[in-house]
PDB file of N, CA and C in Angstrom:
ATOM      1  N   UNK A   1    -152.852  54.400  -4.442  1.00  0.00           N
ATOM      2  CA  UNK A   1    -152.466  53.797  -5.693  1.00  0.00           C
ATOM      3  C   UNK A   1    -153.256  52.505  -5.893  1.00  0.00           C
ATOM      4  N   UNK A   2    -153.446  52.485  -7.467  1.00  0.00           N
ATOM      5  CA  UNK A   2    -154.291  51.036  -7.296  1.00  0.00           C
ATOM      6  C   UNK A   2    -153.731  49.893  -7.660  1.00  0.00           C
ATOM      7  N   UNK A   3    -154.381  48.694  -7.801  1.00  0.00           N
ATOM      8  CA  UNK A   3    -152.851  47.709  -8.296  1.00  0.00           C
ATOM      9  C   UNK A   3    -152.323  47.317  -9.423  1.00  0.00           C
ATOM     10  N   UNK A   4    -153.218  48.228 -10.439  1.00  0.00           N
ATOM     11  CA  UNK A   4    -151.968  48.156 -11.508  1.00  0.00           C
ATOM     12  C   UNK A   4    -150.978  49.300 -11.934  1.00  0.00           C
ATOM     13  N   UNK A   5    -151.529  50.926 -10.558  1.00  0.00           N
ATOM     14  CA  UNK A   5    -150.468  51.534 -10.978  1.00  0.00           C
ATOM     15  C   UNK A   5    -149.260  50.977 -10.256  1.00  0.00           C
ATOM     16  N   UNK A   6    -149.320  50.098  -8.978  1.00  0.00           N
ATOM     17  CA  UNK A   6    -148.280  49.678  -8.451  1.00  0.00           C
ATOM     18  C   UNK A   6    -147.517  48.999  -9.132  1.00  0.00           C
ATOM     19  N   UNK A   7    -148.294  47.942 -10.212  1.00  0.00           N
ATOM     20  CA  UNK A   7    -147.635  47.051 -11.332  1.00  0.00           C
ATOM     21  C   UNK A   7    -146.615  47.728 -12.214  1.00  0.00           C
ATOM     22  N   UNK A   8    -147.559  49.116 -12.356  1.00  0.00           N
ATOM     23  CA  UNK A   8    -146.649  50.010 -14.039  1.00  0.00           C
ATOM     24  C   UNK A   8    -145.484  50.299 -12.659  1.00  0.00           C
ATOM     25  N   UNK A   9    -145.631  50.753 -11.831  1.00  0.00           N
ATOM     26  CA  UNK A   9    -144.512  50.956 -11.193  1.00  0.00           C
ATOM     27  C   UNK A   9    -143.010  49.989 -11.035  1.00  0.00           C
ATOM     28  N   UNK A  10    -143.336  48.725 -10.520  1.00  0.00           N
ATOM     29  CA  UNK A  10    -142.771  47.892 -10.330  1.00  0.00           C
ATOM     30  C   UNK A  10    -142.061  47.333 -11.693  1.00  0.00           C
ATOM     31  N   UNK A  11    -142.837  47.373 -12.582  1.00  0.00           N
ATOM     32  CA  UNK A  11    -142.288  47.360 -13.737  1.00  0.00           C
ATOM     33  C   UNK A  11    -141.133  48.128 -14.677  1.00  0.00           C
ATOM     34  N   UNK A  12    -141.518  49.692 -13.961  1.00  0.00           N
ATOM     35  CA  UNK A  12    -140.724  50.435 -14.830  1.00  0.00           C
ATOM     36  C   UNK A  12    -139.454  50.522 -13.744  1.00  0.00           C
ATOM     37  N   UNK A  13    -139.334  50.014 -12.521  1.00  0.00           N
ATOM     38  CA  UNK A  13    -138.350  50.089 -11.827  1.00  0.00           C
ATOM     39  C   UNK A  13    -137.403  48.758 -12.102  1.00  0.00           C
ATOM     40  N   UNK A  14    -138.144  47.322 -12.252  1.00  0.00           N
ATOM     41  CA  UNK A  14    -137.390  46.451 -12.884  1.00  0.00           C
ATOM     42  C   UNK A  14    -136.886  46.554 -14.284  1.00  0.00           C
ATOM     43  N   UNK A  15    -137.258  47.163 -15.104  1.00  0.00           N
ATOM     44  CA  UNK A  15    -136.766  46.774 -16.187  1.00  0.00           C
ATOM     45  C   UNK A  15    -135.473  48.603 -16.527  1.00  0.00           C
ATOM     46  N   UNK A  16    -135.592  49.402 -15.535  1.00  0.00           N
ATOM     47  CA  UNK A  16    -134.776  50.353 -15.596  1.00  0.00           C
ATOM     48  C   UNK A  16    -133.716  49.868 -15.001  1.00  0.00           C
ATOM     49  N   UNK A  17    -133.767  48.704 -13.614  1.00  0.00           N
ATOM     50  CA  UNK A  17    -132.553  48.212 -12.645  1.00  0.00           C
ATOM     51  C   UNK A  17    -132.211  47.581 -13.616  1.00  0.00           C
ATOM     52  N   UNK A  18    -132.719  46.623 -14.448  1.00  0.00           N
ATOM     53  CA  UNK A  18    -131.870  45.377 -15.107  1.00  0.00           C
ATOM     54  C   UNK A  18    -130.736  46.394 -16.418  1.00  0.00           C
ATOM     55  N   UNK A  19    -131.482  47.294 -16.927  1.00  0.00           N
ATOM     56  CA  UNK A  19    -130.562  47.858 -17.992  1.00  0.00           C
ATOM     57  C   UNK A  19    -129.806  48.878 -17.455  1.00  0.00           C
ATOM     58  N   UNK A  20    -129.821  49.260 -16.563  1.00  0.00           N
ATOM     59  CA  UNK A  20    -128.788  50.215 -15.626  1.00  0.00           C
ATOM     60  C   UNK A  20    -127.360  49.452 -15.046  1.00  0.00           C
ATOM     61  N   UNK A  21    -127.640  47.858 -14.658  1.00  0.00           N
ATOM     62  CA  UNK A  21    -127.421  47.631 -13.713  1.00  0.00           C
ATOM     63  C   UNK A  21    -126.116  46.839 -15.312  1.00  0.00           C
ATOM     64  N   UNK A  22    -126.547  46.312 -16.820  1.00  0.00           N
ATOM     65  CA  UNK A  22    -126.142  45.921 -17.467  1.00  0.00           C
ATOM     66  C   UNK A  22    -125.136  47.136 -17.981  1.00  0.00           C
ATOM     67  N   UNK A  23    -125.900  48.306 -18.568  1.00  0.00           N
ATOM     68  CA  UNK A  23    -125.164  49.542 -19.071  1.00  0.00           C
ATOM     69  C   UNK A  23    -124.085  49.681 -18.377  1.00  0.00           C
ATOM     70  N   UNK A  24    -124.073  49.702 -16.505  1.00  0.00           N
ATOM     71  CA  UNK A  24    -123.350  50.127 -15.856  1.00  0.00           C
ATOM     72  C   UNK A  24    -121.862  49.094 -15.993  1.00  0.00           C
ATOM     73  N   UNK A  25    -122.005  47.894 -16.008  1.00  0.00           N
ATOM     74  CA  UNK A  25    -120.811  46.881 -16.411  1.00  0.00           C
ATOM     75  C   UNK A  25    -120.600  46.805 -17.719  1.00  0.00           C
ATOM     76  N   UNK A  26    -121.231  47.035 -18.879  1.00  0.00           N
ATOM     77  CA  UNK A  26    -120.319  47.130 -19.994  1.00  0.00           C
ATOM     78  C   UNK A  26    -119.319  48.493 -20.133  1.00  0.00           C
ATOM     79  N   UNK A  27    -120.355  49.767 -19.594  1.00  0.00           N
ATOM     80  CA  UNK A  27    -119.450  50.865 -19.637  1.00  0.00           C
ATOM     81  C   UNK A  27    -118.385  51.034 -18.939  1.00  0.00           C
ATOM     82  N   UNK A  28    -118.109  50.300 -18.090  1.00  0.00           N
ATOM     83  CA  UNK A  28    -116.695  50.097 -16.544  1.00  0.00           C
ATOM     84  C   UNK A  28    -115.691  49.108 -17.698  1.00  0.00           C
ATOM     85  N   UNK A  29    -116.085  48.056 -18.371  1.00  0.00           N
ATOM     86  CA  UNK A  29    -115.407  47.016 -18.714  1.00  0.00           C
ATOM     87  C   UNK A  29    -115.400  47.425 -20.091  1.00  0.00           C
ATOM     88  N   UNK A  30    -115.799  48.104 -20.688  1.00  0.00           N
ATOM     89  CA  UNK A  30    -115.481  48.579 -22.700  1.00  0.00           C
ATOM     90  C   UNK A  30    -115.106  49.604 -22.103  1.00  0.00           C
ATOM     91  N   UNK A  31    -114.827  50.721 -21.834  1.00  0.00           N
ATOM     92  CA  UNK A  31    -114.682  51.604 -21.780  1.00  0.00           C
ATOM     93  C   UNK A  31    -113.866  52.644 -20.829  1.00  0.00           C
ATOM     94  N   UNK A  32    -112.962  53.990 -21.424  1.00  0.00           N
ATOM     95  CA  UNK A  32    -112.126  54.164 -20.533  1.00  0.00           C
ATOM     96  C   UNK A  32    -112.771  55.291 -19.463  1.00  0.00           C
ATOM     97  N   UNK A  33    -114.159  55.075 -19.308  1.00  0.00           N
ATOM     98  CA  UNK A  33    -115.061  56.452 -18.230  1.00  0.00           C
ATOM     99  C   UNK A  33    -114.376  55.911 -16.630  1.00  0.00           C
ATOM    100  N   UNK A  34    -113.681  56.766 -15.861  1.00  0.00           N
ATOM    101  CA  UNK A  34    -113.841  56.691 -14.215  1.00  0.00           C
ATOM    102  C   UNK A  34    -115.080  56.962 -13.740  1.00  0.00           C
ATOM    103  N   UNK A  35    -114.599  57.098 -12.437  1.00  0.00           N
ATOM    104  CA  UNK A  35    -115.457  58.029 -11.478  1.00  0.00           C
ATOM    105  C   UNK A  35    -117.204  58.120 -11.522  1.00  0.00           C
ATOM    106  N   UNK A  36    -117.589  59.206 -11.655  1.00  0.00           N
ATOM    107  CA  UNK A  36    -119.199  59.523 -11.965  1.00  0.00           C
ATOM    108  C   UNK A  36    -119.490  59.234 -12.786  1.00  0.00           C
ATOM    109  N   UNK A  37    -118.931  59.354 -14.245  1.00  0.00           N
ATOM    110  CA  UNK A  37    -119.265  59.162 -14.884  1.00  0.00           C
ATOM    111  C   UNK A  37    -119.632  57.767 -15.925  1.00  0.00           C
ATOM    112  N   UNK A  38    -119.107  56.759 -15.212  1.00  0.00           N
ATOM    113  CA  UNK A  38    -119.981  55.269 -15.375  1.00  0.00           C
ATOM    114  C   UNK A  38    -121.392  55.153 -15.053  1.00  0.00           C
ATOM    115  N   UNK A  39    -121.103  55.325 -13.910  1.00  0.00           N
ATOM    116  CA  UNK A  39    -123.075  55.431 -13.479  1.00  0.00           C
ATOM    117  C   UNK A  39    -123.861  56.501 -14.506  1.00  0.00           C
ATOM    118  N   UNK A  40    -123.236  57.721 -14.409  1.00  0.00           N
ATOM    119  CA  UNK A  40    -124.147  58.603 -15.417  1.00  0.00           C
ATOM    120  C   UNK A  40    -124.661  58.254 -16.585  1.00  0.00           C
ATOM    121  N   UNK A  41    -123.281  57.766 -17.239  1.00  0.00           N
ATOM    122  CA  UNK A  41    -123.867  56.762 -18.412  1.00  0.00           C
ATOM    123  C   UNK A  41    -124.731  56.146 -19.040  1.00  0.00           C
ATOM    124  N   UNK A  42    -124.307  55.405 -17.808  1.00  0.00           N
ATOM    125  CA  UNK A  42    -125.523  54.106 -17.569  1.00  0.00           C
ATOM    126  C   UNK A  42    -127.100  54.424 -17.426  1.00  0.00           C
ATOM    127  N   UNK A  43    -126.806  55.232 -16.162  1.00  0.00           N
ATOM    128  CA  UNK A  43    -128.535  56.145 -16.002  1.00  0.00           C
ATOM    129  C   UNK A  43    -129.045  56.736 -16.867  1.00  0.00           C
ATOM    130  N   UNK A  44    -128.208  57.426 -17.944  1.00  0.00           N
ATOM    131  CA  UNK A  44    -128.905  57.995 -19.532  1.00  0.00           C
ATOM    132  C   UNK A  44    -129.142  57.076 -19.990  1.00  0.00           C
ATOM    133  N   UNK A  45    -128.493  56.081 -19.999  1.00  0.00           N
ATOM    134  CA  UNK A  45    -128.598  54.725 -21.444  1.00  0.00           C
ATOM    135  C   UNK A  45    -130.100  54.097 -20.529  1.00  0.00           C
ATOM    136  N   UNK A  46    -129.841  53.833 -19.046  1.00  0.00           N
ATOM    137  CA  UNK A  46    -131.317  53.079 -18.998  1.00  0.00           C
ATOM    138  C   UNK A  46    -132.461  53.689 -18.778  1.00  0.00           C
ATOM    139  N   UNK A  47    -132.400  55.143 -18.821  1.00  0.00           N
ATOM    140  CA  UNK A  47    -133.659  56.028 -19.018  1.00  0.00           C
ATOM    141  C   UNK A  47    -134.460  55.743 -20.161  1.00  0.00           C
ATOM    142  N   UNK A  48    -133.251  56.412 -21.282  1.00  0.00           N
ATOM    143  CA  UNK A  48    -133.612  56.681 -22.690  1.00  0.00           C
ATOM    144  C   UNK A  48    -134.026  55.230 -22.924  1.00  0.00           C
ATOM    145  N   UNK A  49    -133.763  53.714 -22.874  1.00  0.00           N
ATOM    146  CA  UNK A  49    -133.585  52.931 -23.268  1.00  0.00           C
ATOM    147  C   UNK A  49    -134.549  51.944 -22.974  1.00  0.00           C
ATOM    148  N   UNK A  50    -135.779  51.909 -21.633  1.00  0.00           N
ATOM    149  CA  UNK A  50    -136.307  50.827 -20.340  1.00  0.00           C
ATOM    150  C   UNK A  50    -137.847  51.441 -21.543  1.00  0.00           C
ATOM    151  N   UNK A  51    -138.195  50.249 -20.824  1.00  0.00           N
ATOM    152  CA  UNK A  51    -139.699  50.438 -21.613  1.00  0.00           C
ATOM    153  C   UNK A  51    -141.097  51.461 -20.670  1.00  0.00           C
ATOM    154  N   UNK A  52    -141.916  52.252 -20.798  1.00  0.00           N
ATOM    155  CA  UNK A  52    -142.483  53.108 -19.840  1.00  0.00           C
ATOM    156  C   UNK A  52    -143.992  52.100 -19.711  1.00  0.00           C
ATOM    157  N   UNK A  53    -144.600  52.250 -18.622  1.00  0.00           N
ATOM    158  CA  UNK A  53    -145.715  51.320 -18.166  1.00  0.00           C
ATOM    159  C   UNK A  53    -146.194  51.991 -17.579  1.00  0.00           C
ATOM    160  N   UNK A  54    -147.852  52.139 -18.019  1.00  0.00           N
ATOM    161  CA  UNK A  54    -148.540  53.376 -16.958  1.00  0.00           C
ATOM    162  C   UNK A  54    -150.094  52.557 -17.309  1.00  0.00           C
ATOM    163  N   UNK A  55    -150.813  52.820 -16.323  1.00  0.00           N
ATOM    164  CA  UNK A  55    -152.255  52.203 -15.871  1.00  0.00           C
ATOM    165  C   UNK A  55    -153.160  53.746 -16.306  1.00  0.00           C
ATOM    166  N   UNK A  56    -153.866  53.355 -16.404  1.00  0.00           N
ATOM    167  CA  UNK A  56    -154.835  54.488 -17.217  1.00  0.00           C
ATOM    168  C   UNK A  56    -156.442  53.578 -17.420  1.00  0.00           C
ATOM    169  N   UNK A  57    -157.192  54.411 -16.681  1.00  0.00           N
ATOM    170  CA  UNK A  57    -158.818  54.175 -16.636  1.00  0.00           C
ATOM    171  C   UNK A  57    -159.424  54.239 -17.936  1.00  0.00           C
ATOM    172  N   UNK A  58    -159.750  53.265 -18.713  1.00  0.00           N
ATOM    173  CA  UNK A  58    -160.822  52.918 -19.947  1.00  0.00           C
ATOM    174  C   UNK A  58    -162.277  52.965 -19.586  1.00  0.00           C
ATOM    175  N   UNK A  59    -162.975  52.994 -20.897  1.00  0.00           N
ATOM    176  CA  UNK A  59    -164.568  52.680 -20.564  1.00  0.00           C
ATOM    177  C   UNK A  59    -164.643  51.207 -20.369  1.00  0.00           C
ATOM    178  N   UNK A  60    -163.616  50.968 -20.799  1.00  0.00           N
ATOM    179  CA  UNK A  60    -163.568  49.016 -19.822  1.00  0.00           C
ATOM    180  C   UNK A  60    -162.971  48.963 -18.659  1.00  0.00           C
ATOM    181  N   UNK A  61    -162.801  49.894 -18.333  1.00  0.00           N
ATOM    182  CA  UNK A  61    -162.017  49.265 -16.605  1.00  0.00           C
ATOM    183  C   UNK A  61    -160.555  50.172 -16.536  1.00  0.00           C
ATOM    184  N   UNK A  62    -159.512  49.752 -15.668  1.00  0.00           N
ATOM    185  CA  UNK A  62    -158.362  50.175 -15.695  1.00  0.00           C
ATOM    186  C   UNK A  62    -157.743  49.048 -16.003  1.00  0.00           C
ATOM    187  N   UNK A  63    -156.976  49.496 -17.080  1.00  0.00           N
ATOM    188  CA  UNK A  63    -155.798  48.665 -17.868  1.00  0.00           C
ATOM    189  C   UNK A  63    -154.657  49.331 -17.879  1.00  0.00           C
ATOM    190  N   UNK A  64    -153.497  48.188 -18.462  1.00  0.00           N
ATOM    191  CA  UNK A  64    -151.970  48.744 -18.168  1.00  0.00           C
ATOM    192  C   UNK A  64    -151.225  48.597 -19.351  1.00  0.00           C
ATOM    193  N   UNK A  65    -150.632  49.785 -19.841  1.00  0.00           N
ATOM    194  CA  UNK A  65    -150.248  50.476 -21.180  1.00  0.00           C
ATOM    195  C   UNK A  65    -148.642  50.646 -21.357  1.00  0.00           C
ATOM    196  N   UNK A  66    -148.090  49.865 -22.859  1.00  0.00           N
ATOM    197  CA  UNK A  66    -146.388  49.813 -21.969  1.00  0.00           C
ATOM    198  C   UNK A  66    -146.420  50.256 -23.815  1.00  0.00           C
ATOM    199  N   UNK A  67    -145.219  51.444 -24.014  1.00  0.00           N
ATOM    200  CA  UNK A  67    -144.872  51.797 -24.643  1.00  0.00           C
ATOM    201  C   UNK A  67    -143.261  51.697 -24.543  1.00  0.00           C
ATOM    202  N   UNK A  68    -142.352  51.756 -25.959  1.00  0.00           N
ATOM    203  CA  UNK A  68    -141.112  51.474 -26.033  1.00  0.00           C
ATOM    204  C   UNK A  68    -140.232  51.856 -27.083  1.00  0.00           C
ATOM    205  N   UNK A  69    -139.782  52.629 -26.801  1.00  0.00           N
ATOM    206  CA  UNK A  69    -138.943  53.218 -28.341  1.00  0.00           C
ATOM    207  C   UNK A  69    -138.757  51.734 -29.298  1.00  0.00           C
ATOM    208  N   UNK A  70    -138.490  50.666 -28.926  1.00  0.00           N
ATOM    209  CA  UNK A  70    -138.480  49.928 -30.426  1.00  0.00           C
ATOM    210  C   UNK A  70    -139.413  49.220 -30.719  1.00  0.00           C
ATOM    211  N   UNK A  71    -140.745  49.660 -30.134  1.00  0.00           N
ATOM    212  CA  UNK A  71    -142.073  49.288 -30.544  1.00  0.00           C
ATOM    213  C   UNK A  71    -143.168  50.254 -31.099  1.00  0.00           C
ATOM    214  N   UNK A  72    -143.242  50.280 -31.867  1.00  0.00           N
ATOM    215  CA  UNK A  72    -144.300  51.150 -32.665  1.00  0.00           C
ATOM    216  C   UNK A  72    -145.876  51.053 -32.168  1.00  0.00           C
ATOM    217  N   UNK A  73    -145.650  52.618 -31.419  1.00  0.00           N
ATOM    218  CA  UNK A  73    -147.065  52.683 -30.825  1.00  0.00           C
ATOM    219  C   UNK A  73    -147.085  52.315 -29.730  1.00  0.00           C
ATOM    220  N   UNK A  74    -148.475  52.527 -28.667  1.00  0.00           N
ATOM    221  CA  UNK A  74    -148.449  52.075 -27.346  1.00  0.00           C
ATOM    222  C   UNK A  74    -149.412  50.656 -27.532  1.00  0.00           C
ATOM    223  N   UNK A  75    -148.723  49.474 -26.400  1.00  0.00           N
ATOM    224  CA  UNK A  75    -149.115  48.149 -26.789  1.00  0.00           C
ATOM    225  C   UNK A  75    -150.195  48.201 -24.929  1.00  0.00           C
ATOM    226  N   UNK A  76    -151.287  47.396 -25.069  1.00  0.00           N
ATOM    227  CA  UNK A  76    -151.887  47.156 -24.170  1.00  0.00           C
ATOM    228  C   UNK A  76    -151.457  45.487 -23.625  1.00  0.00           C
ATOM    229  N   UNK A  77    -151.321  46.070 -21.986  1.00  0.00           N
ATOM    230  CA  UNK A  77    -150.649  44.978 -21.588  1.00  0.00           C
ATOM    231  C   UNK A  77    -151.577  44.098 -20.334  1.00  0.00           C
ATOM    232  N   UNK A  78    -151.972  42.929 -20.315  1.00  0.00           N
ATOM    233  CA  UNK A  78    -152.793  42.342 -19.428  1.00  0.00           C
ATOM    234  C   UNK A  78    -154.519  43.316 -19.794  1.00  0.00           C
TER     235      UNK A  78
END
């Protein structure tokens, strides 16, 4: 791996923990879900929801590409 797919990595794992980790306490505390199904929740909401980051080789080099459902289009990042 090179180091900015490690980056898109690290990235898409932080910003999936932070909205998983948020989804997962509003859905326990609004809501009447037990059991499995809090986490499940949560893990749909921060799938569908985390922004995706992927490194991809240009005729300029390798750069790192973050797309996001409430951003129109894929944005080039660094």
């Amino acid at each position: 791996m090179t180091k900015l797919q490690v980056r898109a990595f690290l990235y898409n794992l932080g910003c999936f923990a932070i909205l998983f980790i948020s989804f997962r306490y509003l859905v326990e505390q609004y809501t009447n879900l037990t059991g499995f199904w809090i986490p499940m929740v949560a893990f749909v909401a921060g799938t569908l929801l985390s922004p995706k980051f992927q490194a991809a080789k240009t005729k300029d080099g390798e750069k790192l590409f973050m797309s996001w459902l409430f951003i129109k289009g894929i944005k080039e990042i660094g």
